[in-house]
Protein backbone atom coordinates (compact mmCIF):
# COMPACT_ATOMS: atom_id res chain seq x y z
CA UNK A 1 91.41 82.92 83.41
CA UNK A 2 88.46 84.36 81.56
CA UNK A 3 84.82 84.26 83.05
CA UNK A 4 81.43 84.14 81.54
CA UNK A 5 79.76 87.60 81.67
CA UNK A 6 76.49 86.37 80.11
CA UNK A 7 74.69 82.95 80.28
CA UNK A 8 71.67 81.89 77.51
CA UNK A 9 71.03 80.19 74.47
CA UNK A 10 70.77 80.59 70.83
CA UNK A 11 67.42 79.65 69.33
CA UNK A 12 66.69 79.33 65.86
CA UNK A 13 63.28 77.17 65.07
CA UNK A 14 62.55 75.42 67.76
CA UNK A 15 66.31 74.57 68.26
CA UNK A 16 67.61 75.60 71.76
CA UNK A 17 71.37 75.79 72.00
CA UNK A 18 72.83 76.41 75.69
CA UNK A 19 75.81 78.64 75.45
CA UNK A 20 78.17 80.81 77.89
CA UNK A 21 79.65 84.19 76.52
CA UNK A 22 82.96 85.69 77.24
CA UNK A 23 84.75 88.80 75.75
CA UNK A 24 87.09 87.96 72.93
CA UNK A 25 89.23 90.82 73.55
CA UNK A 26 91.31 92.55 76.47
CA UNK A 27 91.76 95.92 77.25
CA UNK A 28 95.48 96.86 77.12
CA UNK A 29 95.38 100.38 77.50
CA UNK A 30 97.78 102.52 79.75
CA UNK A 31 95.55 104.12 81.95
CA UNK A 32 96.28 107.08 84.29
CA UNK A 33 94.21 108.59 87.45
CA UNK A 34 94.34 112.31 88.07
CA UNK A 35 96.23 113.38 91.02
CA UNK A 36 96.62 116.55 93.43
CA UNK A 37 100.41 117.64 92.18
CA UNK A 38 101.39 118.60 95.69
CA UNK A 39 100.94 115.68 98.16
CA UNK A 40 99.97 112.89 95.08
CA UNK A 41 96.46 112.09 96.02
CA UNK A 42 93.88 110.74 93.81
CA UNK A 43 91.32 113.55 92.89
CA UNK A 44 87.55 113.12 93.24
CA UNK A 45 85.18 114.77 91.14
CA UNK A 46 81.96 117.10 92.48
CA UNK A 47 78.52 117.88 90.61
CA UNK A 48 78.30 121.76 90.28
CA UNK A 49 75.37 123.71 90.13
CA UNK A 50 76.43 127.24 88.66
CA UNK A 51 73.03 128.69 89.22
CA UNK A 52 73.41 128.45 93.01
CA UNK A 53 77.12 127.78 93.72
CA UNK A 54 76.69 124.76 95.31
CA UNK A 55 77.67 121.31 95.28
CA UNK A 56 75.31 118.61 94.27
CA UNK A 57 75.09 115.24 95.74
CA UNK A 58 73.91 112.12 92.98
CA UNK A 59 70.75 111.54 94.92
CA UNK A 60 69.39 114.98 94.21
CA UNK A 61 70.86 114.78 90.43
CA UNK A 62 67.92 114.06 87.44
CA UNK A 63 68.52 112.64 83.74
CA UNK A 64 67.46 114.92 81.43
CA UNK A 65 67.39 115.06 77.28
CA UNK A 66 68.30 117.96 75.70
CA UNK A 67 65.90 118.94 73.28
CA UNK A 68 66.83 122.34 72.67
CA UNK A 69 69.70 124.58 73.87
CA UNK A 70 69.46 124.53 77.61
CA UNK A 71 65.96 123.09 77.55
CA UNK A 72 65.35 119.81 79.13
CA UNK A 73 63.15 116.80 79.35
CA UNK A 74 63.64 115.18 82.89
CA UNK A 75 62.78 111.39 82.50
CA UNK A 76 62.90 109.56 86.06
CA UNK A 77 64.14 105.69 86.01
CA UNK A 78 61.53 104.48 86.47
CA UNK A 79 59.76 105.97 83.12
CA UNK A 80 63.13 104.12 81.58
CA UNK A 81 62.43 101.34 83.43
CA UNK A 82 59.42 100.98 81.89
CA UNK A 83 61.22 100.78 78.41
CA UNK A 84 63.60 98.66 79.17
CA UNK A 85 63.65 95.37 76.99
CA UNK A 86 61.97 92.21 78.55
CA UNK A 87 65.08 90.67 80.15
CA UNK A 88 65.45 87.19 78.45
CA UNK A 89 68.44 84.25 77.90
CA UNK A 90 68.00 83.77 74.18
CA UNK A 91 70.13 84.84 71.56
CA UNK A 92 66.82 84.39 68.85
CA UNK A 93 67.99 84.07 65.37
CA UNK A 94 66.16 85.95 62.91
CA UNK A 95 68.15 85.24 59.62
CA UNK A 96 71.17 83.69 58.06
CA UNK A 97 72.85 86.17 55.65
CA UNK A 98 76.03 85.93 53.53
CA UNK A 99 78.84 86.19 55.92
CA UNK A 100 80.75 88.55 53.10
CA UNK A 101 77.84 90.85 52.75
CA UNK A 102 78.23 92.11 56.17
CA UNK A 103 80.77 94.95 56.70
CA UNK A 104 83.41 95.49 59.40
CA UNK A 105 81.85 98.70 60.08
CA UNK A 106 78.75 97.46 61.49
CA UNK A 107 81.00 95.21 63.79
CA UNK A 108 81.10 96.86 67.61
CA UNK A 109 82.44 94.19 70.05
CA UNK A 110 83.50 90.84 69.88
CA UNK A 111 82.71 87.92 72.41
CA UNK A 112 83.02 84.16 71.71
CA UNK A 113 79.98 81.81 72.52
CA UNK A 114 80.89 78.38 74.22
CA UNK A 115 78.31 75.37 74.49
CA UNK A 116 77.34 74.57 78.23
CA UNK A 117 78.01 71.50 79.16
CA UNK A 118 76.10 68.52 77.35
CA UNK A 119 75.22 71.23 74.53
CA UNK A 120 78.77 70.20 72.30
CA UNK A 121 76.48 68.44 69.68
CA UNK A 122 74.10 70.63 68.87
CA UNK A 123 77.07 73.58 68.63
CA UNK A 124 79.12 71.71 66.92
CA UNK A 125 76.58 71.08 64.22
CA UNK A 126 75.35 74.90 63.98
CA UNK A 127 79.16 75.96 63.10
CA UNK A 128 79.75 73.89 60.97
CA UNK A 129 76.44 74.01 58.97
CA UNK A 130 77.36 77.91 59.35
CA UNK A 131 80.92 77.12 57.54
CA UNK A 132 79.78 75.10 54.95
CA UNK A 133 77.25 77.79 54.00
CA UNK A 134 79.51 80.95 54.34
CA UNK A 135 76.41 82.21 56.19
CA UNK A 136 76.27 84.33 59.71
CA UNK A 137 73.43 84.37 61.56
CA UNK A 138 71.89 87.72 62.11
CA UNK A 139 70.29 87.49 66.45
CA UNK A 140 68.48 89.57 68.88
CA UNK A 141 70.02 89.64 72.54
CA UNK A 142 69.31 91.04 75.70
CA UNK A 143 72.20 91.69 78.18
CA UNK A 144 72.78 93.81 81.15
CA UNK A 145 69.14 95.44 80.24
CA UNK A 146 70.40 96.92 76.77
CA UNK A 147 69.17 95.38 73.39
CA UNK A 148 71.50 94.56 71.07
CA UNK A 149 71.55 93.41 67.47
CA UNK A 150 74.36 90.56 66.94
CA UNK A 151 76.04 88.82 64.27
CA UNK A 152 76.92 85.15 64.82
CA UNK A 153 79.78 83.72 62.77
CA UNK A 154 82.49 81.08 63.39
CA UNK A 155 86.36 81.49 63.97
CA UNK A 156 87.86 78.39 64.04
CA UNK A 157 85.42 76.08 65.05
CA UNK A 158 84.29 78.54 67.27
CA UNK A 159 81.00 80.49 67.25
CA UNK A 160 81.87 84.39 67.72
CA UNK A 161 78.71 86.98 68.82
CA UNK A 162 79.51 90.21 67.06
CA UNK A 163 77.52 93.35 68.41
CA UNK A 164 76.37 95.74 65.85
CA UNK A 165 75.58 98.93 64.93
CA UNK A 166 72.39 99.87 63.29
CA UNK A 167 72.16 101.46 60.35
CA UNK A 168 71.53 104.83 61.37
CA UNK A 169 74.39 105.01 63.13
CA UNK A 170 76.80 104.30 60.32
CA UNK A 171 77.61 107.14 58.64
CA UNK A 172 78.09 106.58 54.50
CA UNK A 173 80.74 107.89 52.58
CA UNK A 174 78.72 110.32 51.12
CA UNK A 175 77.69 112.32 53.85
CA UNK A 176 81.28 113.14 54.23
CA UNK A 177 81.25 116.77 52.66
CA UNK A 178 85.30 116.50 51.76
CA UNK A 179 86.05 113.99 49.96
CA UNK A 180 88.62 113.38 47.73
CA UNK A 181 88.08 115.30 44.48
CA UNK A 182 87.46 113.88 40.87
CA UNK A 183 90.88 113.19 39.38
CA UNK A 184 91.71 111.63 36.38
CA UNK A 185 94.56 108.59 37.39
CA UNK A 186 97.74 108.44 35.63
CA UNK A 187 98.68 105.16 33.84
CA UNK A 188 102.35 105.63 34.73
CA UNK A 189 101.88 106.34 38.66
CA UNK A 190 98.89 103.89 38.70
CA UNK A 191 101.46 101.26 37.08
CA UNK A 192 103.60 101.88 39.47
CA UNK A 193 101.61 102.25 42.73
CA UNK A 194 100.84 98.52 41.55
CA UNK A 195 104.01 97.37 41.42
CA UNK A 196 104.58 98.91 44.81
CA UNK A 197 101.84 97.38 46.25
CA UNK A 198 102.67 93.96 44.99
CA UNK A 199 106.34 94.63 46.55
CA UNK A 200 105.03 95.18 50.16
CA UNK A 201 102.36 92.23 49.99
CA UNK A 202 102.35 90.06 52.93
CA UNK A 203 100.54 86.97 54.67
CA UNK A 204 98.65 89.15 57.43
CA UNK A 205 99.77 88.09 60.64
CA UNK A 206 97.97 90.07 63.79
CA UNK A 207 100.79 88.90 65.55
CA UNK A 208 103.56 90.76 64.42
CA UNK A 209 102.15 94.21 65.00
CA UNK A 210 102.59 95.64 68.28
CA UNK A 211 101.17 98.69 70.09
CA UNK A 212 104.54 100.39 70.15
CA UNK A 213 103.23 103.54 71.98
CA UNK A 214 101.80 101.62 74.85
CA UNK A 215 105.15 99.68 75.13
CA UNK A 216 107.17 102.81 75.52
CA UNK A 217 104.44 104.29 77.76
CA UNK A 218 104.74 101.32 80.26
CA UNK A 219 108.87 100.80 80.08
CA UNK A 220 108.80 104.90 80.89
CA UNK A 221 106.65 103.98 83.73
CA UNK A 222 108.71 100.85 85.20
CA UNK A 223 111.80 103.28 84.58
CA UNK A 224 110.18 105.85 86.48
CA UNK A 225 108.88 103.37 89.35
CA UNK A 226 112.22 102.42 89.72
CA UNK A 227 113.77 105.70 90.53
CA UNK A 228 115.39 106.33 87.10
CA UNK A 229 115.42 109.89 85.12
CA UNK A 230 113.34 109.80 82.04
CA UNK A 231 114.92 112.22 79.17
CA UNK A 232 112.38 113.03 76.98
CA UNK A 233 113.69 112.01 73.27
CA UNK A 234 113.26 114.63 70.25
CA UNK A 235 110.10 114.96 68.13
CA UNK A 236 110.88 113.22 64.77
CA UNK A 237 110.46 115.71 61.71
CA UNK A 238 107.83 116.57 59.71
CA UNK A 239 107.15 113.94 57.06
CA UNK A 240 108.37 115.95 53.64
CA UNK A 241 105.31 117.28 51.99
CA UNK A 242 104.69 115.24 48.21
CA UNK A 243 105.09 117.35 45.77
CA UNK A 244 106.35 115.22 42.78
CA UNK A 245 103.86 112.19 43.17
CA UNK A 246 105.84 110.42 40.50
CA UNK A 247 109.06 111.47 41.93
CA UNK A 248 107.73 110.12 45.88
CA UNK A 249 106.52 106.53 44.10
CA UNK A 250 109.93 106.13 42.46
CA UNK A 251 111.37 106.66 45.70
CA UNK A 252 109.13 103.65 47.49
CA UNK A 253 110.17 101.65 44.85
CA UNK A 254 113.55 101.91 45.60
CA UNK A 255 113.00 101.10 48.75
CA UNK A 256 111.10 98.19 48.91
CA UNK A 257 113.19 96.87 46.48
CA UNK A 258 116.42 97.31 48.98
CA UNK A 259 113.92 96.18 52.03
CA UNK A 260 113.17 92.94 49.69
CA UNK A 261 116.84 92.47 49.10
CA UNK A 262 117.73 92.46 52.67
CA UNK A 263 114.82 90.02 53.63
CA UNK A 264 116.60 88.14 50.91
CA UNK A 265 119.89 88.38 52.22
């Protein structure tokens, strides 16, 4: 059963809103620990100096910035104590924007906001004036003594805290030095990457995508758990390289077309 990592409120005006926060998304991932090969036992990393060959305990380790190339600015916790954001349980509200005007990319993690008890009415009210307007409500949060900026928006009834980048730390498209060349499109293959794409349109359902590799990755483990021999299976070849982009669109077409039929039959 999910917990509340976080405990506040969302203010907006002089409108107080008691809420709990949980994570809206689990971790999944196959993870492994590194392990002496001989005997099995789970490594442990050591600090290094390589100036005088000797190991380093974390009391006698510093933070340090690098400012140049191996030139440092120690800063001692307590100096970043001293910058750390006022620790506070409001999520304050500082605008309401057009939810459709925000991109994914800002988006870092999600986390769903639940009223504390006695709190339902005033929640439920926020949502759904949030609905109604297509609006998301751009907050300031505090929370394990970082500062974040936050999106608010609803799911379902539900009020959903988005973290977010700032912009500085979205990179645009054109600061990307190789991008796709100027090219003039072709009628014919722009016709009928159309048609393709009208051929493979679907209702998006999350649910019927899996994460095949981390599937595989945990039935080899069970196998292996188990005693069994795992055969590694043969690397699929190379996708054909495109050289007749006509030609390759053709091709899809025909096979959507029998993947259609099939459906159909």
């Amino acid at each position: 059963m999910p917990r509340a990592i976080w405990r506040g409120s969302i203010s907006f005006g002089l409108v107080n809103i008691p809420v709990k926060l949980y994570s809206a998304v689990v971790d999944r991932s196959v993870r492994f620990h590194r392990l002496h090969a001989s005997d099995g036992v789970r490594l442990r990393q050591k600090m290094f100096c390589p100036a005088d060959g000797e190991d380093v305990e974390l009391e006698d380790a510093a933070r340090g910035y690098e400012v140049s190339r191996d030139h440092y600015v120690i800063v001692t916790d307590e100096e970043i104590g001293g910058l750390a954001p006022e620790a506070t349980r409001s999520i304050q509200v500082t605008d309401f924007v057009d939810l459709a005007r925000i991109d994914p990319i800002a988006y870092v993690h999600p986390y769903y906001l639940v009223p504390a008890e006695g709190a339902s009415e005033p929640y439920n009210l926020l949502a759904k004036a949030m609905t109604d307007a297509g609006k998301a409500a751009i907050a300031r949060l505090v929370m394990h003594n970082k500062a974040y900026l936050a999106a608010l928006r609803t799911i379902d009834g539900i009020i959903c805290l988005e973290t977010m980048r700032f912009a500085d730390e979205i990179l645009k498209p054109s600061e990307i030095e190789e991008g796709p060349e100027k090219t003039k499109v072709d009628v014919k293959q722009l016709e009928m990457a159309n048609r393709l794409i009208d051929m493979l349109a679907a209702d998006f359902e999350l649910e019927k995508y899996h994460d095949e590799y981390r599937e595989q990755l945990r039935t080899m483990v069970d196998k292996k758990a188990k005693g069994e021999q795992i055969v590694a299976a043969e690397a699929p070849p190379p996708p054909a390289k495109v050289i007749d982009l006509t030609a390759a669109l053709e091709q899809s077409l025909a096979k959507a077309r029998e993947r259609k039929e099939e459906k159909a039959g």
